[in-house]
C-alpha atoms as a PDB file:
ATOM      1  CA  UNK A   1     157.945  27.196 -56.082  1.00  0.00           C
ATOM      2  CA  UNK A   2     158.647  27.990 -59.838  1.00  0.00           C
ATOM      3  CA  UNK A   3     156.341  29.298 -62.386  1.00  0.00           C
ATOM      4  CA  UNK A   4     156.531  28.909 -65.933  1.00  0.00           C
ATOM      5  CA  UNK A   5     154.368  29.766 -68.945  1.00  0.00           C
ATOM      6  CA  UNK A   6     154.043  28.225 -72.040  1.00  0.00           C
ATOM      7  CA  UNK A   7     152.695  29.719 -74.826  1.00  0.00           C
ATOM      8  CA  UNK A   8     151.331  27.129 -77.975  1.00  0.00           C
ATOM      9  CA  UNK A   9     149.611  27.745 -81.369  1.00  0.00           C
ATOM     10  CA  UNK A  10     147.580  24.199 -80.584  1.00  0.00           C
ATOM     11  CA  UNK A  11     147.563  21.984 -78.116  1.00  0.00           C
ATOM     12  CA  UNK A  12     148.160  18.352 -77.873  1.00  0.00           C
ATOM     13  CA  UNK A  13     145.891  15.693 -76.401  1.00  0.00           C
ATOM     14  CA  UNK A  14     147.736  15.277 -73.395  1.00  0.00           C
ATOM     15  CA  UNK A  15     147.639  18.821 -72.934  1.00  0.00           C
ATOM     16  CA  UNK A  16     143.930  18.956 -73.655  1.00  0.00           C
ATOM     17  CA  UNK A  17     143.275  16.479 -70.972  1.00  0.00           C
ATOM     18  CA  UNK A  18     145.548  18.610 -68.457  1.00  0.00           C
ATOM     19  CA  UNK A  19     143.614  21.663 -69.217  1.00  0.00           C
ATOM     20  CA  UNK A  20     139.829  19.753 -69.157  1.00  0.00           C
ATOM     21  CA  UNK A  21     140.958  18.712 -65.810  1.00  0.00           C
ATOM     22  CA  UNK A  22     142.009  22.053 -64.356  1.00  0.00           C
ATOM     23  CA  UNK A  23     138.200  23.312 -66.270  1.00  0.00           C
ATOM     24  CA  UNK A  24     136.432  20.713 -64.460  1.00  0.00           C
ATOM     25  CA  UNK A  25     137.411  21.537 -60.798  1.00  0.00           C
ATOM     26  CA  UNK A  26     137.223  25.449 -61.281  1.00  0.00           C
ATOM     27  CA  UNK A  27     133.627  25.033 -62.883  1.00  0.00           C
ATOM     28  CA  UNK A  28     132.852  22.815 -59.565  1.00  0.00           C
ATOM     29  CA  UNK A  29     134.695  25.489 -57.225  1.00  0.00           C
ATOM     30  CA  UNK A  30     132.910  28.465 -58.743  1.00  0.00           C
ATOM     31  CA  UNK A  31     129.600  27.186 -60.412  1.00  0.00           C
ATOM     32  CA  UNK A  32     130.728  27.965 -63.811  1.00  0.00           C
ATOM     33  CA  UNK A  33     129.721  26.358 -67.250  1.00  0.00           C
ATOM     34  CA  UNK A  34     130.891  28.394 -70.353  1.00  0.00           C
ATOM     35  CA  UNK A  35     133.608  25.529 -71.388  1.00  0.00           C
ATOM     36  CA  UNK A  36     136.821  27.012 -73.324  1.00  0.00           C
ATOM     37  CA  UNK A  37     136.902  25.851 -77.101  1.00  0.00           C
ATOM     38  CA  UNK A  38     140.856  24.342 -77.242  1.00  0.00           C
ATOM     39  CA  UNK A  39     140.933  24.301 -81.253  1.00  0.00           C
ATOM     40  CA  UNK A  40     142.597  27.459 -83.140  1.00  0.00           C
ATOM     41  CA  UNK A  41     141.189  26.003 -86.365  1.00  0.00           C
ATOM     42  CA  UNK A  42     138.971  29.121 -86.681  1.00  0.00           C
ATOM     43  CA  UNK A  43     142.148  31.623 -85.711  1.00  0.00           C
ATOM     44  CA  UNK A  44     142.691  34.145 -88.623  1.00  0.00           C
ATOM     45  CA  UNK A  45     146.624  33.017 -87.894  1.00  0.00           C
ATOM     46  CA  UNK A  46     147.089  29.759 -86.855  1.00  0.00           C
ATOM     47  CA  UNK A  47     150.364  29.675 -86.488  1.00  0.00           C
ATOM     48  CA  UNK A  48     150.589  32.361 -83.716  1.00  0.00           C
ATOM     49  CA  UNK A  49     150.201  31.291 -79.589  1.00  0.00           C
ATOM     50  CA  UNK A  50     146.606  31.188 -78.465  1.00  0.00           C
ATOM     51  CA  UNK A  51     147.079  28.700 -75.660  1.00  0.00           C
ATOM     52  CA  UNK A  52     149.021  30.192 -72.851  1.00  0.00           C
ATOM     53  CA  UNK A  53     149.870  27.062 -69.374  1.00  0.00           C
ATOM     54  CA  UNK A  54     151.027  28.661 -66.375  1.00  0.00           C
ATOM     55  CA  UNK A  55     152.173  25.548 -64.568  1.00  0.00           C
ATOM     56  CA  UNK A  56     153.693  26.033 -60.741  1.00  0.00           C
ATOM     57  CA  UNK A  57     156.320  23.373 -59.888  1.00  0.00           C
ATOM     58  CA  UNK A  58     155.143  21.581 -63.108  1.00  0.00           C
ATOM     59  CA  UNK A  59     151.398  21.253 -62.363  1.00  0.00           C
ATOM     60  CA  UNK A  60     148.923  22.946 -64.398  1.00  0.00           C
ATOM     61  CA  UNK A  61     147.268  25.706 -62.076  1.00  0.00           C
ATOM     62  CA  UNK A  62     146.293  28.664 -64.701  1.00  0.00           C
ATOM     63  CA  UNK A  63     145.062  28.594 -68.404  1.00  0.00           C
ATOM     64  CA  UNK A  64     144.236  31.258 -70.640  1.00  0.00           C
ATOM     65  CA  UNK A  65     142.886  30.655 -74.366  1.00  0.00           C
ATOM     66  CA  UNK A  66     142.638  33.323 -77.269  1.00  0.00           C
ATOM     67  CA  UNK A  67     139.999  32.872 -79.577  1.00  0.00           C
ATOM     68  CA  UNK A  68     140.855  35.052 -82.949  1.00  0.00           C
ATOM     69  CA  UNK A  69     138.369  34.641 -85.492  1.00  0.00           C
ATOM     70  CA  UNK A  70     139.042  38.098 -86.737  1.00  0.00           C
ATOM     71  CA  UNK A  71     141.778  40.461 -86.518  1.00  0.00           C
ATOM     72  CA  UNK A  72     139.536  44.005 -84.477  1.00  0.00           C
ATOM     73  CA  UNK A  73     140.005  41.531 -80.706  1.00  0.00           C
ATOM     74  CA  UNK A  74     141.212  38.328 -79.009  1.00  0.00           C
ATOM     75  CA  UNK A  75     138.664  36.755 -77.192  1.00  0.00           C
ATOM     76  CA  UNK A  76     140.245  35.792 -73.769  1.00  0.00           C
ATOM     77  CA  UNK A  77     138.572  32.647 -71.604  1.00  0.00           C
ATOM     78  CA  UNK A  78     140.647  31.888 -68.826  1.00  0.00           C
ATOM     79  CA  UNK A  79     141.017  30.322 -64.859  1.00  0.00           C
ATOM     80  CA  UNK A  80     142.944  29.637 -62.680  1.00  0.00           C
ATOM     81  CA  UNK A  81     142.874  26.845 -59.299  1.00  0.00           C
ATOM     82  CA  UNK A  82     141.168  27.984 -56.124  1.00  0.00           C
ATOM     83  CA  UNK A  83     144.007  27.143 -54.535  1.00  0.00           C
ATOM     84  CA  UNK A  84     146.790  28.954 -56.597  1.00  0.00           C
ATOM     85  CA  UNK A  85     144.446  32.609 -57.066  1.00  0.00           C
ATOM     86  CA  UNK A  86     146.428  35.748 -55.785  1.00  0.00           C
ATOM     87  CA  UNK A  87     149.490  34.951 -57.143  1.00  0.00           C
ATOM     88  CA  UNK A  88     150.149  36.700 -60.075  1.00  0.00           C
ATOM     89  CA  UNK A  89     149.424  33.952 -62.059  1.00  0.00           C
ATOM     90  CA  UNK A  90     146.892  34.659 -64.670  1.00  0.00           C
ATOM     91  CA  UNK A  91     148.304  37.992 -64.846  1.00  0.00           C
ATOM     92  CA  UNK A  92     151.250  36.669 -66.707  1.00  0.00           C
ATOM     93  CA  UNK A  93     149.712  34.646 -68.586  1.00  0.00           C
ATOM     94  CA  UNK A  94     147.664  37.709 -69.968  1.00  0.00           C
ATOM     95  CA  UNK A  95     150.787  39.343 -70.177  1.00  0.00           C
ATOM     96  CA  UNK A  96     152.414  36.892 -72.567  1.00  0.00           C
ATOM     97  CA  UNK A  97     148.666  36.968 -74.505  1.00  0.00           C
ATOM     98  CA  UNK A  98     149.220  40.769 -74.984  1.00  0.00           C
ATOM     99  CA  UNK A  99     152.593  40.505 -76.795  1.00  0.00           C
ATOM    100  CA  UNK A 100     151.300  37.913 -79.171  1.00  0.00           C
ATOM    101  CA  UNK A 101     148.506  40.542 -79.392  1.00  0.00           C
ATOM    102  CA  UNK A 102     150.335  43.464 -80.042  1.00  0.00           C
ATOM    103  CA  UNK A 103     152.521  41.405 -82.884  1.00  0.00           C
ATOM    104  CA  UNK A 104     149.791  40.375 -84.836  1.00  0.00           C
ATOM    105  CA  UNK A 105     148.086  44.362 -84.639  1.00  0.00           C
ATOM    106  CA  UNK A 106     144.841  43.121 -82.920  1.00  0.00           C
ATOM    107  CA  UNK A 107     143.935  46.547 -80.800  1.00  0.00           C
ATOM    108  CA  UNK A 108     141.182  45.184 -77.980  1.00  0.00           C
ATOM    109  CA  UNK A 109     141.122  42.469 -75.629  1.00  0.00           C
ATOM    110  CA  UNK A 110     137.774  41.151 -75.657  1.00  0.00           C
ATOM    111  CA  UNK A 111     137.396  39.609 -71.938  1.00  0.00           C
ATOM    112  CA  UNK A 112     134.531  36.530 -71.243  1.00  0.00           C
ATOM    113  CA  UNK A 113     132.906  36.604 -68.146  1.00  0.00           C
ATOM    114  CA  UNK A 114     130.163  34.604 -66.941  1.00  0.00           C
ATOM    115  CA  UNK A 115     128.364  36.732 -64.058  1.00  0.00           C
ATOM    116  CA  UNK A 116     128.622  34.205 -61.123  1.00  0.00           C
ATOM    117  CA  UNK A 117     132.031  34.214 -61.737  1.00  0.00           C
ATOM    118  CA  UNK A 118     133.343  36.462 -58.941  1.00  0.00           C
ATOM    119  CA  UNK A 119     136.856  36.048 -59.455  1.00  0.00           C
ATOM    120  CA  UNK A 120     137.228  36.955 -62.593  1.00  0.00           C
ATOM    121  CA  UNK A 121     134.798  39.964 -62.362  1.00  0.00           C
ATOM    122  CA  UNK A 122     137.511  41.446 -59.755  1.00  0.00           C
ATOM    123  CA  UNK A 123     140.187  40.989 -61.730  1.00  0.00           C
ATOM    124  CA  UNK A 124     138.450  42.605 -64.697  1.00  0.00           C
ATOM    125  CA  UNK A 125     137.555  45.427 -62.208  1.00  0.00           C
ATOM    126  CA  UNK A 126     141.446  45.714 -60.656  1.00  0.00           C
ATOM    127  CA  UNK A 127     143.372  45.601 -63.858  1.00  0.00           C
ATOM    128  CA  UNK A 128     140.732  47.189 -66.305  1.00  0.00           C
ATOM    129  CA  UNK A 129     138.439  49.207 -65.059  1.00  0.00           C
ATOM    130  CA  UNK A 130     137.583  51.392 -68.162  1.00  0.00           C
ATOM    131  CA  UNK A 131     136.461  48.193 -70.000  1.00  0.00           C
ATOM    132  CA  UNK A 132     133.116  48.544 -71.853  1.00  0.00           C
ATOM    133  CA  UNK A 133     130.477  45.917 -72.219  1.00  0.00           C
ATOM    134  CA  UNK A 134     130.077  44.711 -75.288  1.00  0.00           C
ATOM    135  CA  UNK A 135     127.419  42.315 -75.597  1.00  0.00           C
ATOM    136  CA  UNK A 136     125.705  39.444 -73.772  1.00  0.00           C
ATOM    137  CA  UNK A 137     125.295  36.027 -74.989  1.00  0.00           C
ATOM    138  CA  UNK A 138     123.046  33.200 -73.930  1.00  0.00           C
ATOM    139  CA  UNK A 139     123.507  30.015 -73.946  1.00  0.00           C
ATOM    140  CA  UNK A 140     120.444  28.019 -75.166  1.00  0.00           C
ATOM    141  CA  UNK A 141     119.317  23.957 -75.109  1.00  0.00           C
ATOM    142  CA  UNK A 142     116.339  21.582 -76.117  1.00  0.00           C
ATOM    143  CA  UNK A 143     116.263  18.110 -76.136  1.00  0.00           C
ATOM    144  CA  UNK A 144     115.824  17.794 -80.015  1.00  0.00           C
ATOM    145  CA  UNK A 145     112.794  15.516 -82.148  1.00  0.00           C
ATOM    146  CA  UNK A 146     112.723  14.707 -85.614  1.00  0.00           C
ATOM    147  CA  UNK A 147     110.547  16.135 -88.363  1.00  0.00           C
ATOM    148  CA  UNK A 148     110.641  16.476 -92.085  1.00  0.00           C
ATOM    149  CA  UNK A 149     112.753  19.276 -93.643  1.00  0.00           C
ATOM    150  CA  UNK A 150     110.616  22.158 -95.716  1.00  0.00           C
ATOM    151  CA  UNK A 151     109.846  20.435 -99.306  1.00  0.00           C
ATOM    152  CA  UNK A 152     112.644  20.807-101.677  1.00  0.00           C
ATOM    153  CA  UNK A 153     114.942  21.425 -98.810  1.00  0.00           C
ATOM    154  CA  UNK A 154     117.903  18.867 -98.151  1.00  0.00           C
ATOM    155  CA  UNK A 155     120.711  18.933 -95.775  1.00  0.00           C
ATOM    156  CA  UNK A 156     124.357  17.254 -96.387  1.00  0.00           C
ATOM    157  CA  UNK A 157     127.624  16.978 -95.106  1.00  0.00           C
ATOM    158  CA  UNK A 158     129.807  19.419 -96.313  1.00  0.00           C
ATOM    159  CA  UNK A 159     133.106  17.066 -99.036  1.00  0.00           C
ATOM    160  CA  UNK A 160     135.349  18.684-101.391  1.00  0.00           C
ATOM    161  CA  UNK A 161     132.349  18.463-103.582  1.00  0.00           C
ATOM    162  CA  UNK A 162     130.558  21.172-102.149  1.00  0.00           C
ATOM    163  CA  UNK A 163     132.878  22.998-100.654  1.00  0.00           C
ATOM    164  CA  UNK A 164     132.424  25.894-102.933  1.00  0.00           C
ATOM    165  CA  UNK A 165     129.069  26.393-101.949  1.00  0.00           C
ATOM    166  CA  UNK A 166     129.976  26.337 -98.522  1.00  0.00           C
ATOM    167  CA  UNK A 167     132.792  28.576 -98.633  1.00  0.00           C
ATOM    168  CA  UNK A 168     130.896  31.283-100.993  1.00  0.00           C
ATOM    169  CA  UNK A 169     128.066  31.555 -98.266  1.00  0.00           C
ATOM    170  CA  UNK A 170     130.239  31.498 -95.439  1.00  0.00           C
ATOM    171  CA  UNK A 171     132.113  34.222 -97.574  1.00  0.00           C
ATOM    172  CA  UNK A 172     129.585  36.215 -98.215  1.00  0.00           C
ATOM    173  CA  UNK A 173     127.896  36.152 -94.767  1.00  0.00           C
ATOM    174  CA  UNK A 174     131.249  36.030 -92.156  1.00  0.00           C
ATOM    175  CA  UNK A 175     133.636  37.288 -95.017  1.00  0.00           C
ATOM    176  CA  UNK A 176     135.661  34.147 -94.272  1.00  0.00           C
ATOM    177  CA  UNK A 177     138.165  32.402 -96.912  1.00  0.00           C
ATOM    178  CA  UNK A 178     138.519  29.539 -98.259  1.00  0.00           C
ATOM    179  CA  UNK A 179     141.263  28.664 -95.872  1.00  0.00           C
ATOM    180  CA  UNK A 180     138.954  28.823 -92.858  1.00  0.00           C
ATOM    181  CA  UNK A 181     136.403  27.315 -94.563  1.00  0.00           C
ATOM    182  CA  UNK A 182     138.499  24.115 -95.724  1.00  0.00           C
ATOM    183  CA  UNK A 183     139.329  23.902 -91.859  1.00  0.00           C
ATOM    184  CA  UNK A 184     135.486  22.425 -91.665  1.00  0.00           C
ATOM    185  CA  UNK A 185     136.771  19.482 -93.657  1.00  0.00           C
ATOM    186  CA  UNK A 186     140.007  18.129 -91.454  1.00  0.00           C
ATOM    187  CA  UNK A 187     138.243  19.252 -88.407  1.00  0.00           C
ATOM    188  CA  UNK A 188     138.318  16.311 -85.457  1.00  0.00           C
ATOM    189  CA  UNK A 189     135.692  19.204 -83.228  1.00  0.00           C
ATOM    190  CA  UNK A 190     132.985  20.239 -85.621  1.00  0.00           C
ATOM    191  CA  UNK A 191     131.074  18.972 -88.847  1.00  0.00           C
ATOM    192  CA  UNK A 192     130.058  21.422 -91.446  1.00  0.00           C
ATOM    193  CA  UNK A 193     126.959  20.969 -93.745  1.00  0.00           C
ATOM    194  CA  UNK A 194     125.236  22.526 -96.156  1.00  0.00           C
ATOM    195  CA  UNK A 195     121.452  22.961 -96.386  1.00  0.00           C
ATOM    196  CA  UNK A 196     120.042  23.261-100.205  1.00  0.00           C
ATOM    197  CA  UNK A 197     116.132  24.551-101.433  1.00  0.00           C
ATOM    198  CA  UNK A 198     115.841  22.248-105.183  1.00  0.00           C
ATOM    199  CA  UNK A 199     119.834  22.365-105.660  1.00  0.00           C
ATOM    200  CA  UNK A 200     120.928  25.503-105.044  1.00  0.00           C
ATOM    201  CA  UNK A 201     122.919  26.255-101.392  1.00  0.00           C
ATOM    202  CA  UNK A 202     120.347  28.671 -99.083  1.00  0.00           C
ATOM    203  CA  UNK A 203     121.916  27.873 -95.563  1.00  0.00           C
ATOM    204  CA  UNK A 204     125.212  26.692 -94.188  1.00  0.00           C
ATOM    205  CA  UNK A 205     125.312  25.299 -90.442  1.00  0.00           C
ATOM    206  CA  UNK A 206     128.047  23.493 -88.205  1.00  0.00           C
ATOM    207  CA  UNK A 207     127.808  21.001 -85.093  1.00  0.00           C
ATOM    208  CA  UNK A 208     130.724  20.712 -82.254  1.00  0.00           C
ATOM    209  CA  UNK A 209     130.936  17.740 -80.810  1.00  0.00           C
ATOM    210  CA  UNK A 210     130.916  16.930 -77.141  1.00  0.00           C
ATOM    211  CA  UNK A 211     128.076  15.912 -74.527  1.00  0.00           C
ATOM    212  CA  UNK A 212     126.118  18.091 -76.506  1.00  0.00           C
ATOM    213  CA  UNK A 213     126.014  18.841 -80.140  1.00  0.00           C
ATOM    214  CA  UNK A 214     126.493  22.960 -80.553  1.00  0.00           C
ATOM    215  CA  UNK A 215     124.983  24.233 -83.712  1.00  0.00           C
ATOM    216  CA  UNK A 216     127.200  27.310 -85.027  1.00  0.00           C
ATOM    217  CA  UNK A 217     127.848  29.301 -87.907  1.00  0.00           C
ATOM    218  CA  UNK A 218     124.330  29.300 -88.891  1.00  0.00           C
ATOM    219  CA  UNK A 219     124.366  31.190 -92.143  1.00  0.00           C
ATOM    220  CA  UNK A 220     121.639  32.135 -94.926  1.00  0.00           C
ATOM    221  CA  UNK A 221     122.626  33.898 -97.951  1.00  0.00           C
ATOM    222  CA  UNK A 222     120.905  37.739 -97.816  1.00  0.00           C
ATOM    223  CA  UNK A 223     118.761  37.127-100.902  1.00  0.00           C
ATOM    224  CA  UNK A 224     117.168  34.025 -99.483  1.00  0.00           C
ATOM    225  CA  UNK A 225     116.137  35.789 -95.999  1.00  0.00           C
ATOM    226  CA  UNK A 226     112.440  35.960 -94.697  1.00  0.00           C
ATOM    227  CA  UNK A 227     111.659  32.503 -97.038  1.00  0.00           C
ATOM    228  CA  UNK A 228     111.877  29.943 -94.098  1.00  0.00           C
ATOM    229  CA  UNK A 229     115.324  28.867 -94.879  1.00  0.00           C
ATOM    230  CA  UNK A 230     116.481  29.683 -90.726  1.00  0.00           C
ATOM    231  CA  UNK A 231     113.508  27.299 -90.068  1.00  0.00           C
ATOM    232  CA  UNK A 232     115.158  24.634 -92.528  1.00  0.00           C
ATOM    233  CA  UNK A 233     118.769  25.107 -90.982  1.00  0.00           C
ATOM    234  CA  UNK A 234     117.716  25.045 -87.416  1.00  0.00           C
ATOM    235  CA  UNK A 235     115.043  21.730 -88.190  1.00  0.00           C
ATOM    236  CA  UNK A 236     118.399  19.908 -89.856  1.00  0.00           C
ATOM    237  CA  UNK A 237     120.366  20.375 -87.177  1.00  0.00           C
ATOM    238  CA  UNK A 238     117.653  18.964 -84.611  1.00  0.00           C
ATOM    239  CA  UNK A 239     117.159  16.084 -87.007  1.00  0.00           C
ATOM    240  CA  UNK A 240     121.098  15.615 -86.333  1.00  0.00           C
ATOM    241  CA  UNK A 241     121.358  15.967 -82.559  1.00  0.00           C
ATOM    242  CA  UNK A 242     118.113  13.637 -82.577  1.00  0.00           C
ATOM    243  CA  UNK A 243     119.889  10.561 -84.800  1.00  0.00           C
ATOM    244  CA  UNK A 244     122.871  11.505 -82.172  1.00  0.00           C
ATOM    245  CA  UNK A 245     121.477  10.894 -79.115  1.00  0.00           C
ATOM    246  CA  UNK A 246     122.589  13.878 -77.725  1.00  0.00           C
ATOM    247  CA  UNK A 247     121.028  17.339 -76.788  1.00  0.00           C
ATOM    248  CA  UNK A 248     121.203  20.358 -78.917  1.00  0.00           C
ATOM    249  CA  UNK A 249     122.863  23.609 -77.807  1.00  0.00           C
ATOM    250  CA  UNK A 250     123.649  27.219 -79.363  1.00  0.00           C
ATOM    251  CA  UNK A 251     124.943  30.941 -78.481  1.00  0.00           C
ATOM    252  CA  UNK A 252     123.271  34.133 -79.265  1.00  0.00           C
ATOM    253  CA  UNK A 253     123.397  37.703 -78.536  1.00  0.00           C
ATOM    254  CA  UNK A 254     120.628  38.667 -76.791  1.00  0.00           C
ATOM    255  CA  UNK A 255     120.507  41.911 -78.444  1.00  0.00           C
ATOM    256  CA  UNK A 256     119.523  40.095 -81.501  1.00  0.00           C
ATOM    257  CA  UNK A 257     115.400  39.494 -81.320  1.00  0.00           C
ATOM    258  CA  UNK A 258     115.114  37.900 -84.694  1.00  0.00           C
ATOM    259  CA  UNK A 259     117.487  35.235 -83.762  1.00  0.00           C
ATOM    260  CA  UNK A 260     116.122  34.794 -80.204  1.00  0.00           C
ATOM    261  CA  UNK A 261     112.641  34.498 -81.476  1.00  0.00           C
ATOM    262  CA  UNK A 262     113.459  31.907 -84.411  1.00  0.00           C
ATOM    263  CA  UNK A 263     115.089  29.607 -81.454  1.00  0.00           C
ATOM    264  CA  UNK A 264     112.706  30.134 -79.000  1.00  0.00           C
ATOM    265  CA  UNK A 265     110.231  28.730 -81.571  1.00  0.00           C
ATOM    266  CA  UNK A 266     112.002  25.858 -82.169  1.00  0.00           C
ATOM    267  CA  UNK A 267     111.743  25.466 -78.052  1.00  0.00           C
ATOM    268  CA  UNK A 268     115.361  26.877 -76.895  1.00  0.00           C
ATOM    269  CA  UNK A 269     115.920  27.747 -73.362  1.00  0.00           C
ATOM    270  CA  UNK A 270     118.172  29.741 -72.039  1.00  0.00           C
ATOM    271  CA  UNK A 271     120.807  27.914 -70.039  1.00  0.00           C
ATOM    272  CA  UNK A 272     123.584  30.373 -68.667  1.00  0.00           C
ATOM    273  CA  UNK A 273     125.218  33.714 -69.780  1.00  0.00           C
ATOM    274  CA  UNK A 274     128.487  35.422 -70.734  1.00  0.00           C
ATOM    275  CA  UNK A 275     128.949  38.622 -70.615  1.00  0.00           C
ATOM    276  CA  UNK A 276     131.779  40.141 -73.212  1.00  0.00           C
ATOM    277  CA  UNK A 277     134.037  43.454 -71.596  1.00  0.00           C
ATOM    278  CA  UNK A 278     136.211  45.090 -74.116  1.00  0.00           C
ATOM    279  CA  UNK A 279     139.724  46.765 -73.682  1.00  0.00           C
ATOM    280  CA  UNK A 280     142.555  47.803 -75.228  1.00  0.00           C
ATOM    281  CA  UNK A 281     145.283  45.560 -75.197  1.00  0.00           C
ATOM    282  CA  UNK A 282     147.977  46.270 -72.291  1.00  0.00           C
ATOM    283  CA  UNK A 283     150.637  44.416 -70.434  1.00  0.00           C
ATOM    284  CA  UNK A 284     149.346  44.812 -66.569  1.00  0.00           C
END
């Protein structure tokens, strides 16, 4: 048998399918549900590797993404088939993830792990056992409704028209650029909008597609806090989901009770969890 890796800054449909496929029977084999996001439109760098194929004899049997929003740690999601564990296989694939690592100065590897997912928590354990916890996250769903926005409160798709008001909340609330915010314009996974109280831009919100709409980068500027803007954001993007069709999902950390309390309101349950281990990066 021969093993190869390739290493690619994006990934092509074909590839996508390949790598959907592999997801599908390894969330079957081990129960598993935290799906890996296969865009690298968010990537501080977009031009470096974040999509690492380990393919034995030609057939895809290990994956490993890196999600690099910011430059302190690359988030690693990763699997490989039942059938093909034991073999080394992953291992190189992190390998090859630490040298793109170490060239682009990001210190930590910042491991996902949901906790049913026993293989993974052994490797974690084997190859890097001083890793600290991080945080937890929770996935959450409701079956969204419809209902009016707050009065004097609009929400609309985010055009080159207000992009600037897009970008300067997103700015001032991730400390994102312009460049990663334009990516919300040519972007074939997510749709950006922008949430307005009479005119002026108090929230910013975004919706992934797939068999459920995920509401992300939910964002209100600091000086509008505590006025019910959240409310307005989180109502919008029900309305949304709602004129979809399709259910309404979200992460949070549940270390953070103001969030967790404005979606449980709104009727969010949690769903599943990941739990995020950080390390140094190392070749193993």
């Amino acid at each position: 048998m021969t093993f190869a890796v390739e290493a690619h800054p994006a990934l092509t449909p074909a590839q996508c399918a390949e790598v959907e496929a592999l997801q599908r029977a390894v969330f079957e084999a081990d129960g598993l549900h935290n799906a890996v996001w296969l865009s690298n439109e968010i990537n501080f760098d977009r031009s470096a590797p974040c999509f690492f194929l380990g393919r034995a004899d030609g057939a895809l049997v290990s994956f490993l993404s890196l999600f690099l929003p910011e430059r302190q740690a690359g988030e690693v999601t990763g699997f490989t088939a039942p059938q093909s564990r034991g073999r080394g296989h992953f291992t190189a694939l992190l390998n090859e993830a630490a040298a793109v690592l170490g060239g682009l100065g990001v210190p930590d590897f910042l491991f996902a792990l949901e906790p049913q997912g026993a293989p993974a928590a052994a490797g974690l354990r084997a190859h890097f056992p001083a890793a600290a916890h991080s945080h937890t996250e929770w996935r959450m769903r409701r079956t969204p409704d419809f209902a009016p926005l707050p009065e004097g409160c609009t929400a609309v798709p985010v055009t080159r028209e207000t992009l600037a008001d897009f970008a300067a909340v997103s700015a001032e609330v991730y400390g994102e650029d312009r460049r990663t915010a334009e990516a919300a314009l040519t972007s074939a996974l997510r749709r950006a909008y922008l949430v307005r109280a009479d005119g002026a831009p108090a929230g910013i919100f975004s919706l992934a597609a797939g068999e459920a709409l995920t509401l992300c980068g939910v964002a209100v500027p600091e000086k509008l806090r505590g006025r019910g803007y959240g409310n307005a954001v989180v109502r919008a993007a029900l309305n949304l989901a709602f004129e979809a069709g399709k259910a309404l999902e979200l992460d949070v950390d549940s270390a953070n009770p103001p969030a967790l309390g404005l979606y449980r309101k709104f009727g969010f349950t949690p769903v599943f969890e990941v739990q995020y281990w950080r390390h140094p990066v190392k070749r193993i």
